[in-house]
N, C-alpha and C. Protein backbone atom coordinates (compact mmCIF):
# COMPACT_ATOMS: atom_id res chain seq x y z
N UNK A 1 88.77 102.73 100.21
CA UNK A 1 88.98 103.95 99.47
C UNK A 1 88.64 103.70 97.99
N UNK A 2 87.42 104.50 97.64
CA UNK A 2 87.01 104.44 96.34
C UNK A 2 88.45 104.32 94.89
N UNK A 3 88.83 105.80 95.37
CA UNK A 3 89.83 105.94 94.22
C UNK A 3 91.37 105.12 94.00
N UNK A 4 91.14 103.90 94.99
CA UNK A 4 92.46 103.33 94.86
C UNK A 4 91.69 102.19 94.46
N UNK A 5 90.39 101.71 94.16
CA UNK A 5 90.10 100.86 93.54
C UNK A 5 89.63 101.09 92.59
N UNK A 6 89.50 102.16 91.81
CA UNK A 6 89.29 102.54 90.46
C UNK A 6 91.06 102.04 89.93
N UNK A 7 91.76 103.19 90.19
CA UNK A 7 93.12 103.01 90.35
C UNK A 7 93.33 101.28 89.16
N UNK A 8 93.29 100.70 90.53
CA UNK A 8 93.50 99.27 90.29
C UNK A 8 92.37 98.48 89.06
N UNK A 9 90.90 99.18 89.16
CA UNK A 9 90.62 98.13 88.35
C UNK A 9 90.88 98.80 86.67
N UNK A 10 91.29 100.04 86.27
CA UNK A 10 91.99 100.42 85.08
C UNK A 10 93.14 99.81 84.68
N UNK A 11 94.13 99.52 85.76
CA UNK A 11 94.97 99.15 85.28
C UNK A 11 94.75 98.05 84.86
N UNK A 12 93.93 97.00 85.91
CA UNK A 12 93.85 95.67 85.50
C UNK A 12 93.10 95.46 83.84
N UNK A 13 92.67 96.40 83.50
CA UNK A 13 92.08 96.30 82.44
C UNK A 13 93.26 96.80 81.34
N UNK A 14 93.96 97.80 81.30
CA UNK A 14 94.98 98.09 80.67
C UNK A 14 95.66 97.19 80.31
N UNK A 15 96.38 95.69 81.65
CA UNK A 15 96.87 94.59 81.49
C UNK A 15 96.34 93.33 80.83
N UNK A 16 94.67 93.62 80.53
CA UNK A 16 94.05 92.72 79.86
C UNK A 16 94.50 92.92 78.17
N UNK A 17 94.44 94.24 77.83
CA UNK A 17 93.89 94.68 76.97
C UNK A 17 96.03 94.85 76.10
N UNK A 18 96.89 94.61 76.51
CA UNK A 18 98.19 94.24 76.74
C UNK A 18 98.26 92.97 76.38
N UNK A 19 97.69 92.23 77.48
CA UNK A 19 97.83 90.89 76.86
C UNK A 19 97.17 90.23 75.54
N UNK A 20 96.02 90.60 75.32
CA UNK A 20 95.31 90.28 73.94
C UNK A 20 96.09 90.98 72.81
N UNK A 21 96.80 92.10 72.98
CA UNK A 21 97.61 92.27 71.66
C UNK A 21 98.45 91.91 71.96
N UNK A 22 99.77 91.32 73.05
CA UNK A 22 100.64 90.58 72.87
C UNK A 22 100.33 89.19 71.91
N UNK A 23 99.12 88.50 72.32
CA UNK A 23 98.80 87.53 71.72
C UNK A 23 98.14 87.58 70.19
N UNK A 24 97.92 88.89 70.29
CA UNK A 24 97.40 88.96 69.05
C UNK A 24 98.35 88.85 67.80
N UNK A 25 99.46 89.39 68.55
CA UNK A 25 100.90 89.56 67.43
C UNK A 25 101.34 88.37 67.43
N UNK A 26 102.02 87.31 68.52
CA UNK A 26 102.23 86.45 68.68
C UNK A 26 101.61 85.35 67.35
N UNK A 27 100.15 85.71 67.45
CA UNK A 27 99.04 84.50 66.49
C UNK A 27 99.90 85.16 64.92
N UNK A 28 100.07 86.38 64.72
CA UNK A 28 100.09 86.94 63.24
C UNK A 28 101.10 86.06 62.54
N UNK A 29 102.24 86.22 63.94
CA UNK A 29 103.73 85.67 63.22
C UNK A 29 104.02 84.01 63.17
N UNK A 30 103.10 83.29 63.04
CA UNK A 30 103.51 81.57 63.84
C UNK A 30 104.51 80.89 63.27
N UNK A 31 105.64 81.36 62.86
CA UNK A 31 106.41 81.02 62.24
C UNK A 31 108.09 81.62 63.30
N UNK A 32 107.41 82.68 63.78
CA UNK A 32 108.47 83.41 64.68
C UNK A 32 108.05 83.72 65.84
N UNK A 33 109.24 83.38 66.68
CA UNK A 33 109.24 83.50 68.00
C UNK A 33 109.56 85.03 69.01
N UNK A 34 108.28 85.26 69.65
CA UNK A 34 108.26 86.23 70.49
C UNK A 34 109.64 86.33 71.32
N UNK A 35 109.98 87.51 71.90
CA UNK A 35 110.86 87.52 72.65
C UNK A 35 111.07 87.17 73.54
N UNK A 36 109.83 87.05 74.39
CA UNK A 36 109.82 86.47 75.60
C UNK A 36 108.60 84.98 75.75
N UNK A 37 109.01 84.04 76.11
CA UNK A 37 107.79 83.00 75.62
C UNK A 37 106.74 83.36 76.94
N UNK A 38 106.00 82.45 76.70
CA UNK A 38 104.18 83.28 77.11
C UNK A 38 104.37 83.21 78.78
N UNK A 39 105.78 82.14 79.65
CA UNK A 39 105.21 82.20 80.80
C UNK A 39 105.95 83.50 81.20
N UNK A 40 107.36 83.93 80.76
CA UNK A 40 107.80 84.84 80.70
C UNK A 40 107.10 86.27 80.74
N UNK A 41 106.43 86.42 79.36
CA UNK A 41 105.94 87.35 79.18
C UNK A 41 104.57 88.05 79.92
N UNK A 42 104.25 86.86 80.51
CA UNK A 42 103.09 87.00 81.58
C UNK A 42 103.50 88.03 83.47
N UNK A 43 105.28 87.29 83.33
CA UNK A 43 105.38 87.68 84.59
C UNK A 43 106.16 89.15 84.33
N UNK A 44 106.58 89.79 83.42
CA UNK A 44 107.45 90.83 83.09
C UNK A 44 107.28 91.71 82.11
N UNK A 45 107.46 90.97 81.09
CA UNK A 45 106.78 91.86 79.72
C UNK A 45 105.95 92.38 79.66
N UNK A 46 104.72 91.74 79.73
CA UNK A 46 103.68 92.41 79.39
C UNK A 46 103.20 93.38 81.22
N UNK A 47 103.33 92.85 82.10
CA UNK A 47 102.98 93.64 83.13
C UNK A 47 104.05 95.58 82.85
N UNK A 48 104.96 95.39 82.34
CA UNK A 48 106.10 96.65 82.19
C UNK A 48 105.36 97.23 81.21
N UNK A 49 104.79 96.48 80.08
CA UNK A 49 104.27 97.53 78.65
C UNK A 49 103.39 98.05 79.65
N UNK A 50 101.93 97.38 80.31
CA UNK A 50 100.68 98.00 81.13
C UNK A 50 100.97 99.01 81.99
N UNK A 51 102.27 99.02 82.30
CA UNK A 51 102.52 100.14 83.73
C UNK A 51 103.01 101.45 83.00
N UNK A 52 103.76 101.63 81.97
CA UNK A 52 104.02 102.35 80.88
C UNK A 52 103.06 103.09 80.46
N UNK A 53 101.54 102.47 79.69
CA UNK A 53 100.57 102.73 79.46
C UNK A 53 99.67 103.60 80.90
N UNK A 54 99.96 102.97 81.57
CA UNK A 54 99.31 103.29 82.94
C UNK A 54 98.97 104.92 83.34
N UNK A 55 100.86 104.97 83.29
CA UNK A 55 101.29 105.98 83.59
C UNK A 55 101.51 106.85 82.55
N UNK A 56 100.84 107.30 81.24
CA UNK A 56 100.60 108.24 80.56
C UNK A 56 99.78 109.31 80.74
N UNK A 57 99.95 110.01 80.40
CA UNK A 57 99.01 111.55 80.58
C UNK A 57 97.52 111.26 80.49
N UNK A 58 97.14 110.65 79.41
CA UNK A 58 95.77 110.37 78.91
C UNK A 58 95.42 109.33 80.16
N UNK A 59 95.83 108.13 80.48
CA UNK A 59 95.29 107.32 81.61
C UNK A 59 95.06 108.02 83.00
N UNK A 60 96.36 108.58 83.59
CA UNK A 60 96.61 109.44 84.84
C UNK A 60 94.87 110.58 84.61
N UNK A 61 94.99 111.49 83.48
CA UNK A 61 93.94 112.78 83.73
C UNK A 61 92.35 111.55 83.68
N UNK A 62 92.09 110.27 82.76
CA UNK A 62 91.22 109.65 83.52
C UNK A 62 90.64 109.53 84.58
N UNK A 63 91.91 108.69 85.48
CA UNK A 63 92.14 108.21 86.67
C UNK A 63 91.46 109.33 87.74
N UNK A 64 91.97 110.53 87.36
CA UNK A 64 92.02 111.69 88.08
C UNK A 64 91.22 112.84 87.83
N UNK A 65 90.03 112.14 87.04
CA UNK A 65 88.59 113.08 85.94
C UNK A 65 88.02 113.50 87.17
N UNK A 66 87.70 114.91 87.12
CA UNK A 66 86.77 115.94 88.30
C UNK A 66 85.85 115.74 87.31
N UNK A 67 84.60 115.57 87.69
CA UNK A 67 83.78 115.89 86.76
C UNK A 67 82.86 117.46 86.79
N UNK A 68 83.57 118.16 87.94
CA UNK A 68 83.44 118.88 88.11
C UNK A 68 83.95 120.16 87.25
N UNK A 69 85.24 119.45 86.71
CA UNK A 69 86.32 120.32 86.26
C UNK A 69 85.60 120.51 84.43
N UNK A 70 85.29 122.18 84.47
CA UNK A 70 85.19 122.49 82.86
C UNK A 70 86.13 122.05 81.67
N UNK A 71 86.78 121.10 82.15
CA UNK A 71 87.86 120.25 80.73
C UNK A 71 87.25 119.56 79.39
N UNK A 72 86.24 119.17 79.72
CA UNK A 72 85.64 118.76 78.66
C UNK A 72 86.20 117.57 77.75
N UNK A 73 86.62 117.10 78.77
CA UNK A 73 87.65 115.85 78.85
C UNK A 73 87.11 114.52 77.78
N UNK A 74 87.47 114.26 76.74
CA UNK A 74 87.16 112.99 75.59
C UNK A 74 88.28 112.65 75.18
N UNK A 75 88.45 110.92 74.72
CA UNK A 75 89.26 110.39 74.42
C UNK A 75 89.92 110.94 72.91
N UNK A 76 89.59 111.24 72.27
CA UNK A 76 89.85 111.55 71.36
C UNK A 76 90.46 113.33 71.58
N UNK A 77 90.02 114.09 72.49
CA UNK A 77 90.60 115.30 71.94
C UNK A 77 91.92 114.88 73.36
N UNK A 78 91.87 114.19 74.34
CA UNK A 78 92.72 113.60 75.12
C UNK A 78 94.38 113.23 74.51
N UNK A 79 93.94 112.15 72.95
CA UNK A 79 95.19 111.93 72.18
C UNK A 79 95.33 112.43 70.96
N UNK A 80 94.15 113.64 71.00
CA UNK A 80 94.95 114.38 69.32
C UNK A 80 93.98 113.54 68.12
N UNK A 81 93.13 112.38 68.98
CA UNK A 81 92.37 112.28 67.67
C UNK A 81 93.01 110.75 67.10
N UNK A 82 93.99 110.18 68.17
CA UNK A 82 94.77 109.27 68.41
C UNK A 82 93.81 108.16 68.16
N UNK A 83 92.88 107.73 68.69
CA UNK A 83 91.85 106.68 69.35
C UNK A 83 90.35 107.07 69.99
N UNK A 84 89.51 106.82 69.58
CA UNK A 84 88.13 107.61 69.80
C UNK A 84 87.35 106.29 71.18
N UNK A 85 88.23 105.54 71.69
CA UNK A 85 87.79 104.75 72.68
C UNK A 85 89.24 103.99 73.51
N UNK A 86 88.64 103.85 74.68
CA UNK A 86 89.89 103.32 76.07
C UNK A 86 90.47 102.09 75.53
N UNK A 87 89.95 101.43 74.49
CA UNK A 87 90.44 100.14 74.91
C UNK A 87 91.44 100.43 73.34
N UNK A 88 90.56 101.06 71.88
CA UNK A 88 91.64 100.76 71.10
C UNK A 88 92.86 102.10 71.41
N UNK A 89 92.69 103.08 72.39
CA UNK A 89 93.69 103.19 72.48
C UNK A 89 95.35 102.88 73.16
N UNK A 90 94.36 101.90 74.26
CA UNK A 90 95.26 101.43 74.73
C UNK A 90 96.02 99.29 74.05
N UNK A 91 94.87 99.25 72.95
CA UNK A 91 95.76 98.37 72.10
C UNK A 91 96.56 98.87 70.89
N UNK A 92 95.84 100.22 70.55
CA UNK A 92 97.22 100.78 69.69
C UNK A 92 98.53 101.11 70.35
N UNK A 93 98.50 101.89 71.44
CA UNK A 93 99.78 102.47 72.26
C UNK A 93 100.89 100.71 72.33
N UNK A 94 100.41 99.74 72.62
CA UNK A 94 100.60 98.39 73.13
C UNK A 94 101.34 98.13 71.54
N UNK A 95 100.33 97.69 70.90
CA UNK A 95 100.77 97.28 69.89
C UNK A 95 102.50 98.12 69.16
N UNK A 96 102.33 99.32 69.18
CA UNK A 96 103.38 100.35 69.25
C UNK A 96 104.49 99.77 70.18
N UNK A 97 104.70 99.72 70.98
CA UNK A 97 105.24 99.49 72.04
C UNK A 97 106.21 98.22 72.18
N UNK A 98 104.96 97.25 71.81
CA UNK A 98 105.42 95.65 71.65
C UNK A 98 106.49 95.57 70.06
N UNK A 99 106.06 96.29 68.76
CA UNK A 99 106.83 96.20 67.86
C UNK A 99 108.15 97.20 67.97
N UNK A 100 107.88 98.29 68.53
CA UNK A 100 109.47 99.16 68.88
C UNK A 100 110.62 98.63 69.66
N UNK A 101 109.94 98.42 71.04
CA UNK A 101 110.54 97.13 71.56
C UNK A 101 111.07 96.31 71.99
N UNK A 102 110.39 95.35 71.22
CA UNK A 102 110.29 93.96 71.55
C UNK A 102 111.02 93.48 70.36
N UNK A 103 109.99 94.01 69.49
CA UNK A 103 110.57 93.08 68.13
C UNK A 103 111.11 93.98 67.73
N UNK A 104 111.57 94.84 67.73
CA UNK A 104 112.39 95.81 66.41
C UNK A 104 111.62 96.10 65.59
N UNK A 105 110.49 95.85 65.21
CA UNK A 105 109.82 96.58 64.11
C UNK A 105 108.50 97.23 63.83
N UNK A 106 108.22 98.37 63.53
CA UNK A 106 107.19 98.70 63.68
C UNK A 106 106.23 98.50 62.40
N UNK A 107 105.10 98.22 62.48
CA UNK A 107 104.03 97.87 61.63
C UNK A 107 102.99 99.22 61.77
C-alpha cells in the first residue's frame, strides 16, 4: 500500500530532522547537560517530539494532499507564513518544542 509508505517515510524524515536539532542544541550548550543523555533521547525523547510534529495539521493535510483537490496547498500559506519549506519547518516547530519542554527555555 502506497500511502502507508509515504506515511512512514515522512515521518522517518520528521525523526531525522528532530534529531539534528536535538543535536544541534545539545552542540550550542557544551557546558550543559541535555535532559535526557543521547542514548535516552534516541529511544523516547526525540521519537515523542517527531510524533507530535507528525501529527499536526500541516503534516496530516500533506500526508493526505489530493492533488486533485482546488486547495492550493503551500507550505507557507499551510503555517501562516511560518516556514517556506518541510524541513525548516519542521526544525523550527522541534526546536520550539525541545526549548519549552525540555529545557524550560525558549530562544
Amino acid at each position: 500500500m502506497k500511502v502507508k509508505q509515504f506515511d512512514r517515510e515522512i515521518h522517518n524524515i520528521i525523526l531525522i530532522h528532530v534529531a539534528r536539532t536535538w543535536e544541534r542544541i545539545r552542540l550550542e550548550q557544551p557546558h550543559k547537560a541535555m535532559p535526557s543523555d543521547n542514548i535516552a533521547s534516541a529511544n523516547c525523547v526525540i521519537p515523542e517530539i517527531a510524533y507530535v510534529i507528525y501529527k499536526t495539521k500541516v503534516i496530516q493535510k500533506l500526508i493526505n494532499y489530493d492533488k486533485d483537490d482546488k486547495d492550493d496547498w503551500s507550505w507557507s500559506k499551510m503555517t501562516n507564513g511560518y516556514a517556506d519549506f518541510s524541513d525548516t519547518y519542521i526544525e523550527q516547530y522541534a526546536h520550539e518544542i525541545i526549548h519549552d519542554h525540555y529545557l524550560g527555555t525558549h530562544n
